[in-house]
PDB file of N, CA and C in Angstrom:
ATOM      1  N   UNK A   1       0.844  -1.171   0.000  1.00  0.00           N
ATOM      2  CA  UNK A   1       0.000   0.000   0.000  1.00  0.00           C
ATOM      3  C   UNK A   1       0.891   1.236   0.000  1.00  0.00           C
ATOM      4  N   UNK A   2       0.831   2.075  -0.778  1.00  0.00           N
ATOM      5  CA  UNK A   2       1.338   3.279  -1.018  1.00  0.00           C
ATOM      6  C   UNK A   2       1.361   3.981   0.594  1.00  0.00           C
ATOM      7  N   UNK A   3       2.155   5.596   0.418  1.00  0.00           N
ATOM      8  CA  UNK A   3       1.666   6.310   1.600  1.00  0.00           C
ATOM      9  C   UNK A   3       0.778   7.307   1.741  1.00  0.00           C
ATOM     10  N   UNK A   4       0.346   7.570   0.182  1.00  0.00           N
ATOM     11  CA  UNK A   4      -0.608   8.141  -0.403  1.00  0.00           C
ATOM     12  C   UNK A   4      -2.332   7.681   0.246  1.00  0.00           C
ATOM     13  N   UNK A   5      -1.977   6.385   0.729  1.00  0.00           N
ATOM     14  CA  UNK A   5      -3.539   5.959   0.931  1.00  0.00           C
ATOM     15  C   UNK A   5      -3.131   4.690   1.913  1.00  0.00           C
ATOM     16  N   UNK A   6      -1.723   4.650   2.652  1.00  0.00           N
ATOM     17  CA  UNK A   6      -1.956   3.963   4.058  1.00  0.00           C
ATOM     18  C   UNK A   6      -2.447   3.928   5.499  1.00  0.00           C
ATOM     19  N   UNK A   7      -3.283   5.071   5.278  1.00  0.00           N
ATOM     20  CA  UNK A   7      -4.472   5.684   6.118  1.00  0.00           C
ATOM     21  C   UNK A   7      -5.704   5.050   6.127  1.00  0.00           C
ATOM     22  N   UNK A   8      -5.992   3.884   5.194  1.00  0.00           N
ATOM     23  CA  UNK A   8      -7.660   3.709   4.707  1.00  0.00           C
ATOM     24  C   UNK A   8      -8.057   4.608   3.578  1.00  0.00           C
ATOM     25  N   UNK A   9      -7.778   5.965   3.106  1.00  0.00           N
ATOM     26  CA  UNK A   9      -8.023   6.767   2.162  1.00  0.00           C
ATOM     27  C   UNK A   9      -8.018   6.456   0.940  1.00  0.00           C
ATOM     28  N   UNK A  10      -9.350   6.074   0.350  1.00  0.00           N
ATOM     29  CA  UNK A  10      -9.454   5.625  -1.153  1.00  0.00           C
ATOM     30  C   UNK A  10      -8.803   6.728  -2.144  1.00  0.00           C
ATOM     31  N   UNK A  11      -8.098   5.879  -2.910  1.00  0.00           N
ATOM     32  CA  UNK A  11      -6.967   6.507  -3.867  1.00  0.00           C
ATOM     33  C   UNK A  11      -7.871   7.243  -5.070  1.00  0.00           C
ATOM     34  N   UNK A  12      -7.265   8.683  -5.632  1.00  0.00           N
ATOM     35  CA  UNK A  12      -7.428   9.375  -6.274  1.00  0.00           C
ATOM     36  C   UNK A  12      -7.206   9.604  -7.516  1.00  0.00           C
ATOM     37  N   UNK A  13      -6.530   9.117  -7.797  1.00  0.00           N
ATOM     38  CA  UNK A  13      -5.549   8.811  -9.232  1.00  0.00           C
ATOM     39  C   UNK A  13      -4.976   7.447  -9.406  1.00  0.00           C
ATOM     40  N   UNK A  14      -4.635   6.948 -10.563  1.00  0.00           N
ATOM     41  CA  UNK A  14      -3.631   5.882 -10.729  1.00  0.00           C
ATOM     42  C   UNK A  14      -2.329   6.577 -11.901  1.00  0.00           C
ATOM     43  N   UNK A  15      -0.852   5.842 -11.379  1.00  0.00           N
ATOM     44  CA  UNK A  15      -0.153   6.074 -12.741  1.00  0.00           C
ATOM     45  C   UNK A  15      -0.520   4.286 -13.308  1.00  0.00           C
ATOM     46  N   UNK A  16      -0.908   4.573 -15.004  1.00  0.00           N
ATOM     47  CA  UNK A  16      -0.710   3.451 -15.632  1.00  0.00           C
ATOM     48  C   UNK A  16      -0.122   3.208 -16.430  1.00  0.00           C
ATOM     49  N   UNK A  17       0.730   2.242 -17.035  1.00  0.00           N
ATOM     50  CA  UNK A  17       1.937   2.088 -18.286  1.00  0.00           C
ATOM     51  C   UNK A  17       0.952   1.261 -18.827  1.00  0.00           C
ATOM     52  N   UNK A  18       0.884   1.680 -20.343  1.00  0.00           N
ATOM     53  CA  UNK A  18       0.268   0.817 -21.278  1.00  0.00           C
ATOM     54  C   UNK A  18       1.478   0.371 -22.331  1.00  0.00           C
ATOM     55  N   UNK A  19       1.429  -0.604 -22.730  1.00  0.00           N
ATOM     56  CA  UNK A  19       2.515  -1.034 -24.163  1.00  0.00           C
ATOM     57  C   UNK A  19       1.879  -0.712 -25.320  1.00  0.00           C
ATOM     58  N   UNK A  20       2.724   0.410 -26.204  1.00  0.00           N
ATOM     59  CA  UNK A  20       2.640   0.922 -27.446  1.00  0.00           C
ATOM     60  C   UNK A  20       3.781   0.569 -28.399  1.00  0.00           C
ATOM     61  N   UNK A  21       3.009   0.132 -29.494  1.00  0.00           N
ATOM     62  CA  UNK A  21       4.037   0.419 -30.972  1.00  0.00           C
ATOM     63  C   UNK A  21       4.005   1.547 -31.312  1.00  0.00           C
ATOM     64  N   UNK A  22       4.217   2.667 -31.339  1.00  0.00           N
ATOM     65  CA  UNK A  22       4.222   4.077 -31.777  1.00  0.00           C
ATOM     66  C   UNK A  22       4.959   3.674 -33.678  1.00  0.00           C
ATOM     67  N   UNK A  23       4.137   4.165 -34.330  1.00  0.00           N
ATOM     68  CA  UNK A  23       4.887   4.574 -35.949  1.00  0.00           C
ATOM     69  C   UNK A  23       5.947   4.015 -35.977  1.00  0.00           C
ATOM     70  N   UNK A  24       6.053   2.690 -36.382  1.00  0.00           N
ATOM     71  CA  UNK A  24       7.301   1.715 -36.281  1.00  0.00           C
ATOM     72  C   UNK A  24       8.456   1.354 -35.526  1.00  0.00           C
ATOM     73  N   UNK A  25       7.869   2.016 -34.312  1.00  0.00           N
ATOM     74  CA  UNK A  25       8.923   1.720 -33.159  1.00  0.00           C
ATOM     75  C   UNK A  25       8.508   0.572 -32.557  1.00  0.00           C
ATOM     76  N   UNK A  26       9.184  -0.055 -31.640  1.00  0.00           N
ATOM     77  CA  UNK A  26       8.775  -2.069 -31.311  1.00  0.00           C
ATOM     78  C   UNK A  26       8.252  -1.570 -30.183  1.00  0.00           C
ATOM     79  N   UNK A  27       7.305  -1.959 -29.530  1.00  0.00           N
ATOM     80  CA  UNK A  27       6.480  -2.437 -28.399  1.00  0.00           C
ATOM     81  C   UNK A  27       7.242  -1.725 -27.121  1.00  0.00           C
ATOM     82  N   UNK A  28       6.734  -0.835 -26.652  1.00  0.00           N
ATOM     83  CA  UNK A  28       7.329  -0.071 -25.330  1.00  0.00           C
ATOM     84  C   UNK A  28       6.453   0.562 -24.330  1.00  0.00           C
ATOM     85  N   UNK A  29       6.463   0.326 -23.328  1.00  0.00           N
ATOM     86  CA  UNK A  29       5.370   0.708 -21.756  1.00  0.00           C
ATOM     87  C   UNK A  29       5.634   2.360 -22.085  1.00  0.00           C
ATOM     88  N   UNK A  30       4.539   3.085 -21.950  1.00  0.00           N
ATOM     89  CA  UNK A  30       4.143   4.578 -22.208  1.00  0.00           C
ATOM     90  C   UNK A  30       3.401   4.410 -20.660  1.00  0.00           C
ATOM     91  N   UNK A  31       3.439   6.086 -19.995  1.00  0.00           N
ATOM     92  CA  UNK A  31       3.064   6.167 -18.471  1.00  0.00           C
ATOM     93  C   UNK A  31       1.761   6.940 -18.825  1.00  0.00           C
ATOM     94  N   UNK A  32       0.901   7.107 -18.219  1.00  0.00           N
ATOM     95  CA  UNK A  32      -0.366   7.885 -18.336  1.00  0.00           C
ATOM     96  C   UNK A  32      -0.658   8.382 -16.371  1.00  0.00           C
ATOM     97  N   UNK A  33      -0.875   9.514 -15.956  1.00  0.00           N
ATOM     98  CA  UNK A  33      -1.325   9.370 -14.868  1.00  0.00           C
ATOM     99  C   UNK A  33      -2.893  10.090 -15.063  1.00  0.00           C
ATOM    100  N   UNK A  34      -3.598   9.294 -14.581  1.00  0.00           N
ATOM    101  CA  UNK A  34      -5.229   9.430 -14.599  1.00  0.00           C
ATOM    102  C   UNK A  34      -5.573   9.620 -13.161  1.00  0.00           C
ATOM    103  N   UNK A  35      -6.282  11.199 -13.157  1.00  0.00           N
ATOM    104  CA  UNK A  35      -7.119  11.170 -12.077  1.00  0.00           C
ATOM    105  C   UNK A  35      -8.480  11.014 -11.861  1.00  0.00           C
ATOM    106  N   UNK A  36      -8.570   9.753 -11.667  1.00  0.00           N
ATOM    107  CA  UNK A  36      -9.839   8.462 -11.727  1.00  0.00           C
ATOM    108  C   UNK A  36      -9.749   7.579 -10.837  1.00  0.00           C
ATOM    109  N   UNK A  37     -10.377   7.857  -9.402  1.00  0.00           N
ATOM    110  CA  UNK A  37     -10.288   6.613  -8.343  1.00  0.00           C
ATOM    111  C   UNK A  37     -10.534   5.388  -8.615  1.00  0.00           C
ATOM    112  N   UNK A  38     -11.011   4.990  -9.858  1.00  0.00           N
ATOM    113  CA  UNK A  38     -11.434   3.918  -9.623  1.00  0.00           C
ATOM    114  C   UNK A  38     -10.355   3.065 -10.718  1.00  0.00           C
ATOM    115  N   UNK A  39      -9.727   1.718 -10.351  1.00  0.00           N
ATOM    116  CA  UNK A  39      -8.459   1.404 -11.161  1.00  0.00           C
ATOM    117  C   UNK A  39      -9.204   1.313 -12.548  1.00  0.00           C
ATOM    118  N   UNK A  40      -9.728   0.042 -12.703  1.00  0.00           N
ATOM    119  CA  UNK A  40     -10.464  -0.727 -13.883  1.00  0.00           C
ATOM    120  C   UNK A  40     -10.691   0.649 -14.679  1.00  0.00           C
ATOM    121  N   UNK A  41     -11.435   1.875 -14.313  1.00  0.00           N
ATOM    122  CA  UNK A  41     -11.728   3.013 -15.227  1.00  0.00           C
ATOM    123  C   UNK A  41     -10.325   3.783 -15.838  1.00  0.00           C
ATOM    124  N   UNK A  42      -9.332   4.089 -14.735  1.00  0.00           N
ATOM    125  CA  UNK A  42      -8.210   4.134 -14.618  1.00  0.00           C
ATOM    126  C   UNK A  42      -7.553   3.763 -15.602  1.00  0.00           C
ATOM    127  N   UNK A  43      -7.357   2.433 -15.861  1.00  0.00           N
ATOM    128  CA  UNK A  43      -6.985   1.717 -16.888  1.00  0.00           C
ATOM    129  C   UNK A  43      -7.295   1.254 -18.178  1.00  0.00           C
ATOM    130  N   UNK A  44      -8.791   1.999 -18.627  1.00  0.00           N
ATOM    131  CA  UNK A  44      -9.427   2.107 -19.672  1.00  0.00           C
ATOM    132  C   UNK A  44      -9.105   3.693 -19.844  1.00  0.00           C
ATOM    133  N   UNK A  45      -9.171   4.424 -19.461  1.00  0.00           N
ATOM    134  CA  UNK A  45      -8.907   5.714 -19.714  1.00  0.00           C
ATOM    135  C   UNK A  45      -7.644   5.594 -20.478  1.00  0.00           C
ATOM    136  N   UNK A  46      -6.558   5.188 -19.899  1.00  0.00           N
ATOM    137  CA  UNK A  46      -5.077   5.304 -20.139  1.00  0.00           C
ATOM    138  C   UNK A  46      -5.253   4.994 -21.513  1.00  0.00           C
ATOM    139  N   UNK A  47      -5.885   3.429 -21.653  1.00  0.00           N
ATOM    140  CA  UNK A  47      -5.823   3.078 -23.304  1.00  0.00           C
ATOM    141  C   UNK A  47      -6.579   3.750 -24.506  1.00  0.00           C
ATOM    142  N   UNK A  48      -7.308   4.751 -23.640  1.00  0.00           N
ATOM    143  CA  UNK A  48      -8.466   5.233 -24.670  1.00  0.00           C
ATOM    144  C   UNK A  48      -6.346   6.712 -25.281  1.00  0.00           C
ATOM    145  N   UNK A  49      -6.510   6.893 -24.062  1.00  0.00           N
ATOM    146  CA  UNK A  49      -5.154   7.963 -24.631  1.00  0.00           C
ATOM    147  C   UNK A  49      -4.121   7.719 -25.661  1.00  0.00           C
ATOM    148  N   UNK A  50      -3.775   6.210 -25.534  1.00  0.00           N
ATOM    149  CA  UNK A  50      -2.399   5.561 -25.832  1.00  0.00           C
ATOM    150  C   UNK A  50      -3.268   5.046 -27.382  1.00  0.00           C
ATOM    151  N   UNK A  51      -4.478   5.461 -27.327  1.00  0.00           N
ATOM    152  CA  UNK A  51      -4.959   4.667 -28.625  1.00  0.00           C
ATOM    153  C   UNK A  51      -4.473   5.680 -30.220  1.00  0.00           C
ATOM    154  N   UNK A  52      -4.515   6.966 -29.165  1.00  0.00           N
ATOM    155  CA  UNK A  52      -4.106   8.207 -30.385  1.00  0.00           C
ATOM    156  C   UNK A  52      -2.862   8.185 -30.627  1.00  0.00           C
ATOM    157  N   UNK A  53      -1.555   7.318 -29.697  1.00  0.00           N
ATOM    158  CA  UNK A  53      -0.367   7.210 -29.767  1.00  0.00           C
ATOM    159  C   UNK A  53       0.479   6.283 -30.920  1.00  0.00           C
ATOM    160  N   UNK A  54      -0.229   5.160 -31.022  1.00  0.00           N
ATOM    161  CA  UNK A  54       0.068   3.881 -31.608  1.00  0.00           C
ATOM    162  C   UNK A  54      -0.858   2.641 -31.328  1.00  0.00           C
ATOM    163  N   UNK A  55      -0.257   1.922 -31.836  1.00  0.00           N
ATOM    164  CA  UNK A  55      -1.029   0.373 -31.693  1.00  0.00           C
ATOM    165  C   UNK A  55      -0.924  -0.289 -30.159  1.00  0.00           C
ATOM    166  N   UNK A  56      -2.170  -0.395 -29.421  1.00  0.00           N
ATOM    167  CA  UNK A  56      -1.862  -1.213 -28.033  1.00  0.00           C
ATOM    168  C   UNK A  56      -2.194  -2.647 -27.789  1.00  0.00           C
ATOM    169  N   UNK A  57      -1.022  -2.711 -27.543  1.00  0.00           N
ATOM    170  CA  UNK A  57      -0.607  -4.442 -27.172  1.00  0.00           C
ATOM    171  C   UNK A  57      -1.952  -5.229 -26.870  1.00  0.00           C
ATOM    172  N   UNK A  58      -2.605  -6.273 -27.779  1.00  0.00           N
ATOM    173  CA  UNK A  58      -3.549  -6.774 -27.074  1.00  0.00           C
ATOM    174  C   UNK A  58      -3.197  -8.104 -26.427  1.00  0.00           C
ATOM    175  N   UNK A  59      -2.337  -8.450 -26.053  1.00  0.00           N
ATOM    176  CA  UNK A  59      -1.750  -9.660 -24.917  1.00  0.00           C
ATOM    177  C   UNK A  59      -0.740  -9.254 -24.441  1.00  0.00           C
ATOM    178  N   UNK A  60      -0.562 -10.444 -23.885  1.00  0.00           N
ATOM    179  CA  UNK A  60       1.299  -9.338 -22.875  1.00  0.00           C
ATOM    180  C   UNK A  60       2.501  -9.806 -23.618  1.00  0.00           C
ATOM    181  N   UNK A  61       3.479  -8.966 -23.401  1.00  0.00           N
ATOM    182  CA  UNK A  61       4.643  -8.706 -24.840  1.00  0.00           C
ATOM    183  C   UNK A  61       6.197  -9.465 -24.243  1.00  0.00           C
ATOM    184  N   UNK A  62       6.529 -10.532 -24.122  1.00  0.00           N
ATOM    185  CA  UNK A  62       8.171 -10.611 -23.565  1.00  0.00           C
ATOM    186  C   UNK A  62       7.769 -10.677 -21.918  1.00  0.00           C
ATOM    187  N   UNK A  63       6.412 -11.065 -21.310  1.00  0.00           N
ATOM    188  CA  UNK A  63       6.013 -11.334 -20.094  1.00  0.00           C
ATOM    189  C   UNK A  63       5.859 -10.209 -19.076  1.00  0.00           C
ATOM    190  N   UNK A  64       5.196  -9.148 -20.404  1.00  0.00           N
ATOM    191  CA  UNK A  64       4.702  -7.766 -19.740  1.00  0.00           C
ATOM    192  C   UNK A  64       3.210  -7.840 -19.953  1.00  0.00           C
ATOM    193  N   UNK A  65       2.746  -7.397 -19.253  1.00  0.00           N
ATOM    194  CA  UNK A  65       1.244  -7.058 -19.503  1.00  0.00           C
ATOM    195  C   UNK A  65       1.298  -5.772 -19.863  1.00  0.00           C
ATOM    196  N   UNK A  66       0.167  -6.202 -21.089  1.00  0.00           N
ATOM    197  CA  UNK A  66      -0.628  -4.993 -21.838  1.00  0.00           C
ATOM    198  C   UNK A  66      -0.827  -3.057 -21.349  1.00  0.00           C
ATOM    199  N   UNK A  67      -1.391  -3.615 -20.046  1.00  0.00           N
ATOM    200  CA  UNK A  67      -1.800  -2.329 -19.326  1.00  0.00           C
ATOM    201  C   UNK A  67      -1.838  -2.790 -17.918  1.00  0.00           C
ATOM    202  N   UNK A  68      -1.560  -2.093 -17.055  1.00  0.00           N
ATOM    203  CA  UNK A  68      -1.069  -2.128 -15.602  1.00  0.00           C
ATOM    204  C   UNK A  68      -1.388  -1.019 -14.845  1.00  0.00           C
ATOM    205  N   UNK A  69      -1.915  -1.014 -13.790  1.00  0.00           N
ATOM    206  CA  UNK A  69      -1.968   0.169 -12.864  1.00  0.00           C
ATOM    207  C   UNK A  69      -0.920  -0.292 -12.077  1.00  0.00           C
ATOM    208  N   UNK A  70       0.002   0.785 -11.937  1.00  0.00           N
ATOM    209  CA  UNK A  70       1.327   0.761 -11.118  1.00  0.00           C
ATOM    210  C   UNK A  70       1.707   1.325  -9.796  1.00  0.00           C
ATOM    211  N   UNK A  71       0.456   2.199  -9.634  1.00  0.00           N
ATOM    212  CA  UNK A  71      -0.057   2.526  -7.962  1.00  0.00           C
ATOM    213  C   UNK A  71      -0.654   3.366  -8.221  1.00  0.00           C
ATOM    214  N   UNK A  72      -1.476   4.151  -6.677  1.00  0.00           N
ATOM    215  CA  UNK A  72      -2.781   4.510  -6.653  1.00  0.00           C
ATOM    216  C   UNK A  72      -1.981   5.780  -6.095  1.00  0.00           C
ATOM    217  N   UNK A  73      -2.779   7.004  -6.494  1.00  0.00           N
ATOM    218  CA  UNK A  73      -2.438   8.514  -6.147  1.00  0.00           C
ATOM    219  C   UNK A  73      -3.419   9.124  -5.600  1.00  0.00           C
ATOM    220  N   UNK A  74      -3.236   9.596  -3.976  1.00  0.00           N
ATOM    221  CA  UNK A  74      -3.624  10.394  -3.213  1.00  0.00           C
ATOM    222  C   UNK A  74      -4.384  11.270  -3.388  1.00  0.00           C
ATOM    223  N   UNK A  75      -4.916  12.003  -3.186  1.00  0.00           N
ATOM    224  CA  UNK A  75      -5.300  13.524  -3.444  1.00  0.00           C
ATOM    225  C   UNK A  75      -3.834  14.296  -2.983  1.00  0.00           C
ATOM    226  N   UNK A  76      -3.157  13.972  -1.267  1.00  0.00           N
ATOM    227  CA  UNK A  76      -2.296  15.357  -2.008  1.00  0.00           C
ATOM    228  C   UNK A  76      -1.454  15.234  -2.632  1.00  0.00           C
ATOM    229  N   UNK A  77      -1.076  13.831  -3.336  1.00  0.00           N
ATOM    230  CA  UNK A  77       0.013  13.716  -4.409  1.00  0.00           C
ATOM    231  C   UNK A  77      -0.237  14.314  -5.402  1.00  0.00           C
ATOM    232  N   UNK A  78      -1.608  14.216  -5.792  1.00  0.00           N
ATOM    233  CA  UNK A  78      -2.035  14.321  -6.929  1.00  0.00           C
ATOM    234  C   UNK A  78      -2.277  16.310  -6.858  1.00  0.00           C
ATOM    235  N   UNK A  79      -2.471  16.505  -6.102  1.00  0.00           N
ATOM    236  CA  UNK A  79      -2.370  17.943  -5.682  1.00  0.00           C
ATOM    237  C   UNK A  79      -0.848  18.314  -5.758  1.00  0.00           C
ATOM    238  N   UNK A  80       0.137  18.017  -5.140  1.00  0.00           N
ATOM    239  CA  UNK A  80       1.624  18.200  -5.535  1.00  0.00           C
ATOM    240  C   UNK A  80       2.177  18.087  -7.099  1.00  0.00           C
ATOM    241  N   UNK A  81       1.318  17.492  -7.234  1.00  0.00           N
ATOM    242  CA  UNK A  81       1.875  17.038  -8.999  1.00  0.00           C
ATOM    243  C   UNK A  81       1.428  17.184  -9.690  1.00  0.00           C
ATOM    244  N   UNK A  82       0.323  18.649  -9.855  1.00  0.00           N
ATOM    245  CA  UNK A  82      -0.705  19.315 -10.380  1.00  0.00           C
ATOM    246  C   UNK A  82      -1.858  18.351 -10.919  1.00  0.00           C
ATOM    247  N   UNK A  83      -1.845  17.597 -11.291  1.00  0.00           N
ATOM    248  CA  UNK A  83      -3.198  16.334 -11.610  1.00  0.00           C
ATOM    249  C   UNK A  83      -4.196  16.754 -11.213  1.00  0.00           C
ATOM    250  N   UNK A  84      -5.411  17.230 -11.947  1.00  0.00           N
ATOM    251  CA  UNK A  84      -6.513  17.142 -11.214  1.00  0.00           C
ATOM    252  C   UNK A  84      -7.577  16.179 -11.627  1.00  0.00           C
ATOM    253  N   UNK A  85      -8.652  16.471 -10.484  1.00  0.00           N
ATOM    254  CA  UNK A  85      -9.654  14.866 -10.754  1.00  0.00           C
ATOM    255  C   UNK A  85     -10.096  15.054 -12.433  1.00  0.00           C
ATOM    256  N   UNK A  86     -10.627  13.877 -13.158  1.00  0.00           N
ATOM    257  CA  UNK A  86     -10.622  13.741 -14.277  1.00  0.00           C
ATOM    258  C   UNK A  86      -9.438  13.958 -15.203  1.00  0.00           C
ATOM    259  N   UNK A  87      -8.627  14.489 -14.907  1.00  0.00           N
ATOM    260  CA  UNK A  87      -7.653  14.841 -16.113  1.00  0.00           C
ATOM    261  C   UNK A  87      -6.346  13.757 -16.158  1.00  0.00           C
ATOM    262  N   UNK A  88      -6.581  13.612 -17.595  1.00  0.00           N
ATOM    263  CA  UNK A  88      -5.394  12.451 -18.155  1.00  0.00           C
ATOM    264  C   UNK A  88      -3.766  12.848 -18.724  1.00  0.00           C
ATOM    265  N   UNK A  89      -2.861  12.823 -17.944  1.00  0.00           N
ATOM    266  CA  UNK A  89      -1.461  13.264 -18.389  1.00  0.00           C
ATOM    267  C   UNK A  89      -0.740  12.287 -18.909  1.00  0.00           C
ATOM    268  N   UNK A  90       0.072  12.295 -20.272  1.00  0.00           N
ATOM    269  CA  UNK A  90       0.596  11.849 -21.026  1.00  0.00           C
ATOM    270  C   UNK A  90       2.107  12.092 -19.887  1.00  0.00           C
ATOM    271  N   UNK A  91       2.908  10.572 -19.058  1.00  0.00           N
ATOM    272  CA  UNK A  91       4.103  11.174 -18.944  1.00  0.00           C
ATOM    273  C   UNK A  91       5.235  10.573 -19.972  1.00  0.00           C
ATOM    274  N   UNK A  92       5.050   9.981 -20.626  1.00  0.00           N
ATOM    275  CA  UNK A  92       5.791   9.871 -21.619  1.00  0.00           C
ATOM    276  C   UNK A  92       6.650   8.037 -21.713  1.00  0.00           C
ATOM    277  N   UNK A  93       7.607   7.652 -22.168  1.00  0.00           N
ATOM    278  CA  UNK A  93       8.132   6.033 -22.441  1.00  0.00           C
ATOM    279  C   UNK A  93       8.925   5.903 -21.131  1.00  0.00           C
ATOM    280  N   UNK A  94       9.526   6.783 -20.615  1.00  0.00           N
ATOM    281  CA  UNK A  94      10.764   6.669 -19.730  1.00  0.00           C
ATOM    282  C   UNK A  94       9.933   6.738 -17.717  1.00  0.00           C
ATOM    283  N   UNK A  95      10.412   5.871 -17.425  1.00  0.00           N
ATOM    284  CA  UNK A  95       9.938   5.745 -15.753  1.00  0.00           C
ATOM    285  C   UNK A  95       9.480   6.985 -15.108  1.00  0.00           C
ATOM    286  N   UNK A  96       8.374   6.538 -14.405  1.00  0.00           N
ATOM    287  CA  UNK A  96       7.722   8.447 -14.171  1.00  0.00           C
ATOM    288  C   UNK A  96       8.497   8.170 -12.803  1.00  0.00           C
ATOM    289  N   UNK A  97       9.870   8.017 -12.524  1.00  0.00           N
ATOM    290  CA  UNK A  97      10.139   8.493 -10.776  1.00  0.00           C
ATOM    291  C   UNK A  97       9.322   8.967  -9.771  1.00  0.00           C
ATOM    292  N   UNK A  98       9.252  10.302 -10.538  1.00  0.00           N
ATOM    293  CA  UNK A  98       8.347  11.529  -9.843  1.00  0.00           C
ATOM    294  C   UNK A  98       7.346  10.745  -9.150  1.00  0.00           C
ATOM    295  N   UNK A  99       6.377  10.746 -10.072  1.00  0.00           N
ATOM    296  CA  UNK A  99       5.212  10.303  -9.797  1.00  0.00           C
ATOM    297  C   UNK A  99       4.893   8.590  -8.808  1.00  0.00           C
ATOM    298  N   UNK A 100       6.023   8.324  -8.937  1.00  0.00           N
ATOM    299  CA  UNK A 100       5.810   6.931  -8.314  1.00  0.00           C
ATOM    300  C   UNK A 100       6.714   6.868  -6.813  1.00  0.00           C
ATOM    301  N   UNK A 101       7.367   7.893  -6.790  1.00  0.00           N
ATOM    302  CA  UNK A 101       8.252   7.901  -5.659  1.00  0.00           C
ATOM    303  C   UNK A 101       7.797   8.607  -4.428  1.00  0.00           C
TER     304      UNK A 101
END
């Protein structure tokens, strides 16, 4: 459990990595952070984003899964890290630290 929500405090956000082929590049985890408490929505959101990006993985790739929620974001994380409820941020191919640390 995060420290974002080791209180009992239902989580506010998720970061999720989806796997994209982007325009002939090979199969690579892209970060999305969605502020959407609820994961399952969370994780449809992300792919609805990653759908304008490239092609998304429909099975898991080299013993990655497709799409993943990778932890759950607070309100004041998500407040620190400007995110607000509903809104979907593109963080890009490379490990969101930030956001996960």
């Amino acid at each position: 459990m995060s420290q974002d929500t080791a209180h009992g405090a239902a989580p506010a956000g998720w970061v999720v990595g989806v796997l994209i082929a982007a325009a002939g590049e090979p199969m690579q985890r892209w970060y999305f952070a969605v502020g959407c408490p609820d994961r399952a929505r969370a994780e449809w959101t992300a792919v609805d984003r990653a759908l304008g990006l490239g092609e998304v993985a429909g099975s898991p790739v080299g013993g990655t899964e497709p799409v993943e929620a990778l932890r759950e974001l607070g309100r004041a994380r998500m407040a620190t890290l400007g995110l607000a409820p509903g809104e979907v941020r593109e963080l890009g191919w490379r490990y969101p630290r930030r956001w996960l640390g």
